[in-house]
N, C-alpha and C. Protein backbone atom coordinates (compact mmCIF):
# COMPACT_ATOMS: atom_id res chain seq x y z
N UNK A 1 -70.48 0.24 59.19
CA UNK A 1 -70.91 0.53 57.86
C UNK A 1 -70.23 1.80 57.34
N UNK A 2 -69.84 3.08 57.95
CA UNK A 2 -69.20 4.02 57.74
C UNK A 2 -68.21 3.67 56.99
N UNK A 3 -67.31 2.79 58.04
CA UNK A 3 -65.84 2.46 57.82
C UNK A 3 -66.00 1.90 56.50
N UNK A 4 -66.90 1.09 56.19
CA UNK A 4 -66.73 0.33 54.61
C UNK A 4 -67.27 0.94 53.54
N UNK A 5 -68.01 2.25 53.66
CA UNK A 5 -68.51 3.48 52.82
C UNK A 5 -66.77 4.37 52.56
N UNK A 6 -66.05 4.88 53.79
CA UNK A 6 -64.97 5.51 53.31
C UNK A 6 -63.83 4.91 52.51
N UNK A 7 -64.01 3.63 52.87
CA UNK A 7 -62.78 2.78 52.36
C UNK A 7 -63.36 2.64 50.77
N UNK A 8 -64.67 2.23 50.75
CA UNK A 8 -64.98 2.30 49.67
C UNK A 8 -64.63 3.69 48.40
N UNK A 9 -64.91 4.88 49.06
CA UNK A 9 -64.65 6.00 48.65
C UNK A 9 -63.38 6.40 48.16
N UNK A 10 -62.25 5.67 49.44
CA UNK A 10 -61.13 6.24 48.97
C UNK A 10 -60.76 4.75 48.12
N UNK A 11 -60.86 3.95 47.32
CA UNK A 11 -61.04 2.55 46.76
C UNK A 11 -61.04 3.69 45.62
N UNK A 12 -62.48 4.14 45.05
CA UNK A 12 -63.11 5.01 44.46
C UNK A 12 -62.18 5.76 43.77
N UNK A 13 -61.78 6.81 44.59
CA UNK A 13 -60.42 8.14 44.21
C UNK A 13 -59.15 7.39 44.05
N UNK A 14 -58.77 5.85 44.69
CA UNK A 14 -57.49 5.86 43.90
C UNK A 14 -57.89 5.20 42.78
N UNK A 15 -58.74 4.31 42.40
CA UNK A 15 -58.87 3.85 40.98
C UNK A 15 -59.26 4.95 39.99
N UNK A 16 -59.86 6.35 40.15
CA UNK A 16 -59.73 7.07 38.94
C UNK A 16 -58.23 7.64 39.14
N UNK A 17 -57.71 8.20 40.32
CA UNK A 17 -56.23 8.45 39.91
C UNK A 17 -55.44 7.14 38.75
N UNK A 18 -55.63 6.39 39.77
CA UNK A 18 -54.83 5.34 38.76
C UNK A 18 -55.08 5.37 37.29
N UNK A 19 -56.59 5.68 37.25
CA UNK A 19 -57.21 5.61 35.47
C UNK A 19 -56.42 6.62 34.55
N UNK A 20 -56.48 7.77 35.65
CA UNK A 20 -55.88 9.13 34.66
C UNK A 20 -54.55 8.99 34.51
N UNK A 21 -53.41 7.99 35.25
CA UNK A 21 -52.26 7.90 35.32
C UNK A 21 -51.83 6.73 33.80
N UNK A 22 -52.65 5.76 33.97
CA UNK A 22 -53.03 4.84 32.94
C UNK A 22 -53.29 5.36 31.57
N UNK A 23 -54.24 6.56 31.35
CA UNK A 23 -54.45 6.82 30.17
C UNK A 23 -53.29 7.62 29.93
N UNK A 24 -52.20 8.74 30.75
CA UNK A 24 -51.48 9.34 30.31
C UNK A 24 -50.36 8.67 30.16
N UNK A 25 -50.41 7.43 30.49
CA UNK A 25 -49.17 6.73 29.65
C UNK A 25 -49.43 6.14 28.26
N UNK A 26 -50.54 5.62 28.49
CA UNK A 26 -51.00 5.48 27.06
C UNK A 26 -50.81 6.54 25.99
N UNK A 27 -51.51 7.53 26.29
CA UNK A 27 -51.07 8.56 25.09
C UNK A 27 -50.11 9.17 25.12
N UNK A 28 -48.95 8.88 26.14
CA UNK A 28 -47.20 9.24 26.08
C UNK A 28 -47.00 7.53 25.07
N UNK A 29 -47.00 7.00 25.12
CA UNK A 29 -46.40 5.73 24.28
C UNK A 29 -47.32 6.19 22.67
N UNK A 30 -48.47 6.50 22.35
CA UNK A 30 -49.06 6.68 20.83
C UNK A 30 -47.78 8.19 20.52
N UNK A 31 -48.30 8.99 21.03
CA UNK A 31 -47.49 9.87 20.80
C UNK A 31 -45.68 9.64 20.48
N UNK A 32 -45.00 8.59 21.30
CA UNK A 32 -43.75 8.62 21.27
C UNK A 32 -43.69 7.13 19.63
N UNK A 33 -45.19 6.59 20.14
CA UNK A 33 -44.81 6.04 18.56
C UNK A 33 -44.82 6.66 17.30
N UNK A 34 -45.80 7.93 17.41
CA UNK A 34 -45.82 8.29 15.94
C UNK A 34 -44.71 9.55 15.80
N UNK A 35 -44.11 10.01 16.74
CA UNK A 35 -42.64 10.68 16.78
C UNK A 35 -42.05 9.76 16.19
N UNK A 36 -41.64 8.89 16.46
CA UNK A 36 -40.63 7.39 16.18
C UNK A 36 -40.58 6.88 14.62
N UNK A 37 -41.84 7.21 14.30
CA UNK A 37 -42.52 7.26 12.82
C UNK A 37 -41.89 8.66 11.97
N UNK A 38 -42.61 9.56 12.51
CA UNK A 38 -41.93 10.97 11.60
C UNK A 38 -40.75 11.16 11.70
N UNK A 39 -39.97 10.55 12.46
CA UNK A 39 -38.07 10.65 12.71
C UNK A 39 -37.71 9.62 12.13
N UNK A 40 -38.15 8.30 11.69
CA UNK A 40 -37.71 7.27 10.88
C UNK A 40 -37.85 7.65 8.99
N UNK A 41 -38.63 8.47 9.17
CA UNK A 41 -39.53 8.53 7.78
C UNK A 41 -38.74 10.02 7.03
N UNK A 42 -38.27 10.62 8.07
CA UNK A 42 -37.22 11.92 7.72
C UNK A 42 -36.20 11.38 7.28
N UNK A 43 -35.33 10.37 8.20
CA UNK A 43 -34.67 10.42 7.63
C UNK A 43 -34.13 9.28 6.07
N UNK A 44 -35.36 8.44 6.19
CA UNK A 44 -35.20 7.76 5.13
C UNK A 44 -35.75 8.97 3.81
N UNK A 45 -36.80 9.87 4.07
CA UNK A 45 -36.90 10.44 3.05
C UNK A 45 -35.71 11.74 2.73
N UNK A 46 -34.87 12.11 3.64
CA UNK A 46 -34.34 12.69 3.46
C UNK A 46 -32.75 12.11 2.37
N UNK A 47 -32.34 10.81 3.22
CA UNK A 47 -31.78 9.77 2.13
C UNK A 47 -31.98 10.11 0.89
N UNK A 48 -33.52 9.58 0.70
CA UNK A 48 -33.81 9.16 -0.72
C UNK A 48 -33.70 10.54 -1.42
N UNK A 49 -34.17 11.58 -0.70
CA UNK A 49 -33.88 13.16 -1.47
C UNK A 49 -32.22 13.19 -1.81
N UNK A 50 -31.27 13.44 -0.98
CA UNK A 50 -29.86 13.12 -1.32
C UNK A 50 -29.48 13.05 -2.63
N UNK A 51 -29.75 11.43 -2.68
CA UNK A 51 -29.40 10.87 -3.98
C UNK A 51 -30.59 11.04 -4.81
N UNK A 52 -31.60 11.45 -4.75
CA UNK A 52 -32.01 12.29 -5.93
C UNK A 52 -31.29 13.38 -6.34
N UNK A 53 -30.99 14.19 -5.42
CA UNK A 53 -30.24 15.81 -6.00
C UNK A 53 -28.90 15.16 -6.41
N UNK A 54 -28.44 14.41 -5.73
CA UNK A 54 -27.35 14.37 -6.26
C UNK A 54 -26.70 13.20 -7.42
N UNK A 55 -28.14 12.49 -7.97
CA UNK A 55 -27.74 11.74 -8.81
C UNK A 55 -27.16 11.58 -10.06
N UNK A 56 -27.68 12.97 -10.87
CA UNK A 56 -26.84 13.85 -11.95
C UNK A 56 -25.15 13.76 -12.01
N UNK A 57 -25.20 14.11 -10.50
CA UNK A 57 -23.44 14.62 -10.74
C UNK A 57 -22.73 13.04 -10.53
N UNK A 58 -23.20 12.24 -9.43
CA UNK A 58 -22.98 10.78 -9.34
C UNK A 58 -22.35 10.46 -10.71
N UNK A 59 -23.64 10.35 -11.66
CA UNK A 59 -23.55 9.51 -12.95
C UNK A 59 -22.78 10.09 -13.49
N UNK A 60 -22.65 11.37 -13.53
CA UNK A 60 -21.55 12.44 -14.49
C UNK A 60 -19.81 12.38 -13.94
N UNK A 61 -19.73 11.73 -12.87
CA UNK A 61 -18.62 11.49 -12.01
C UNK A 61 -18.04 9.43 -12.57
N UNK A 62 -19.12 9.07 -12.42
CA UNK A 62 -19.03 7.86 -12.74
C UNK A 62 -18.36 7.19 -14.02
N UNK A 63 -19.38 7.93 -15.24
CA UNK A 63 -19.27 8.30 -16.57
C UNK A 63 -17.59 8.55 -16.78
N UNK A 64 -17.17 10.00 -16.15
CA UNK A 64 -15.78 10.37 -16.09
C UNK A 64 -14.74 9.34 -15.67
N UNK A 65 -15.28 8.59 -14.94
CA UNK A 65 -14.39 7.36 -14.26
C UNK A 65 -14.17 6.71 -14.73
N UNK A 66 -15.29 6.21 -16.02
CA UNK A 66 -15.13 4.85 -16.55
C UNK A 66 -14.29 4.93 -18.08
N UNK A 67 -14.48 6.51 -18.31
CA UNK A 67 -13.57 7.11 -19.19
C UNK A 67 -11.99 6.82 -19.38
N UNK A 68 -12.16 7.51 -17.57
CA UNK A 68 -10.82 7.54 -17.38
C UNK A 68 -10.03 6.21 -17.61
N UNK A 69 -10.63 4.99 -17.16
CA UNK A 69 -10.22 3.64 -17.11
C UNK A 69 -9.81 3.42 -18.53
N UNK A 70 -10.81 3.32 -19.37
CA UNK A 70 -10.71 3.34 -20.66
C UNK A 70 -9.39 3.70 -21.53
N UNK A 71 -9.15 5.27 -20.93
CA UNK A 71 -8.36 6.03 -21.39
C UNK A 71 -6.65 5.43 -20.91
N UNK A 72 -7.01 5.13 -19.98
CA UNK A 72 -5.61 4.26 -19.34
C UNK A 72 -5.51 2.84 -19.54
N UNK A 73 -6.22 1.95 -19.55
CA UNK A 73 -6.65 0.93 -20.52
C UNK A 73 -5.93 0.88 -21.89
N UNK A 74 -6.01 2.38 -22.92
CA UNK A 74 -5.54 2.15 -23.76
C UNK A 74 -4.23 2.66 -23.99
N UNK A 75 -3.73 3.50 -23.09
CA UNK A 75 -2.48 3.85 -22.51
C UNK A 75 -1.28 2.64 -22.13
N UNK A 76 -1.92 1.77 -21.89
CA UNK A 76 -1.14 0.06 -20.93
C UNK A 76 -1.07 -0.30 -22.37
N UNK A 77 -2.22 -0.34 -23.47
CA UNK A 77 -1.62 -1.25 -24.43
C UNK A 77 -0.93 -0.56 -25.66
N UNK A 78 -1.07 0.49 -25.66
CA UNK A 78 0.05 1.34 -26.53
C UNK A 78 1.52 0.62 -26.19
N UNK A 79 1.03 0.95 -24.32
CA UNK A 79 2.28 1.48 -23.86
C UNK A 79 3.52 -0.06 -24.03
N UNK A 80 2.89 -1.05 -24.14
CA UNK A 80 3.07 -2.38 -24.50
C UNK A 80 3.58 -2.59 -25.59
N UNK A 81 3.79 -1.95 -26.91
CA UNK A 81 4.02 -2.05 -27.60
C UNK A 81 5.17 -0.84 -27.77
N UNK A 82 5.32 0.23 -27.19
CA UNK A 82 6.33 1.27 -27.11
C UNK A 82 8.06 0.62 -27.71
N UNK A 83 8.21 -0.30 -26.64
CA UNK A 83 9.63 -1.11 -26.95
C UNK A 83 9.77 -1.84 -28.48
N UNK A 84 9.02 -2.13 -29.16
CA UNK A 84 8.93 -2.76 -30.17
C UNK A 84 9.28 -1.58 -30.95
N UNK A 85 8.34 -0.27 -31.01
CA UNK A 85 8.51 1.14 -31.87
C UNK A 85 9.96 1.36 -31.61
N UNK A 86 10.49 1.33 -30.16
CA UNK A 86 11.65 1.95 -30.29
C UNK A 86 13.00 0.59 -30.92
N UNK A 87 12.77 -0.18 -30.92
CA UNK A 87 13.74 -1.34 -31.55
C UNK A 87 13.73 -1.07 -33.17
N UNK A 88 12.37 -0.81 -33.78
CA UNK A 88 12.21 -0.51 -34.80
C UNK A 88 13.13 0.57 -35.30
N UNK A 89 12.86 1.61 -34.62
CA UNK A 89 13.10 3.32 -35.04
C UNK A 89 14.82 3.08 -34.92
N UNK A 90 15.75 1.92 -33.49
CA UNK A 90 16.95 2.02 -33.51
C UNK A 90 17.46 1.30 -35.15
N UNK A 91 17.01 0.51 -35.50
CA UNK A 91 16.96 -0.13 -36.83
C UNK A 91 16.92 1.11 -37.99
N UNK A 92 15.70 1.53 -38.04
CA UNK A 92 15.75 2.70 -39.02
C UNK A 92 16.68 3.56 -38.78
N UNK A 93 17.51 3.70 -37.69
CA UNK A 93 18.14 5.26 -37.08
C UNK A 93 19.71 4.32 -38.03
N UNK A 94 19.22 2.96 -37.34
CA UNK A 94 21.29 2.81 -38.03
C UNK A 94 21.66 2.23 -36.78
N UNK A 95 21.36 2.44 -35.61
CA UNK A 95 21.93 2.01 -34.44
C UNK A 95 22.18 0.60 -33.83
């Protein structure tokens, strides 16, 4: 009867070791989930901050771009017609 009182006992001490080993993984995995959370959430909010600050100059860059196109756009079709001015002007010159 001894023998099945100690065995019992030490039965006893390893199932709360085991318990306390059990719960500290548990709250290593909550913990490493809600890390996993505040490091996902940085950097998407940090993203979305980005192009907030920097959406001003974006559009003001963009704006300039589409200018620029424009501006060369109407440069190609001047410039299309250049040879015609100068056939003209050799006519007026006498040439």
């Amino acid at each position: 009867m001894e023998l099945n009182e100690s065995k019992m006992d030490e039965l006893l001490e390893l199932t709360r070791e085991n318990n306390k080993i059990l719960k500290g993984m548990r709250s290593s995995v909550r913990w490493g989930s809600f890390f996993r959370f505040v490091y996902w959430a940085a950097i998407i909010g940090a993203t979305i901050g980005v192009y907030y600050h920097f959406q001003p100059t974006i559009q003001k860059y963009a704006k300039t771009l589409q200018t620029s196109v424009g501006i060369i756009q109407n440069f190609e079709k001047a410039a299309g017609t250049i040879p015609t001015n100068i056939q003209s002007t050799k006519g007026f010159l006498g040439r």
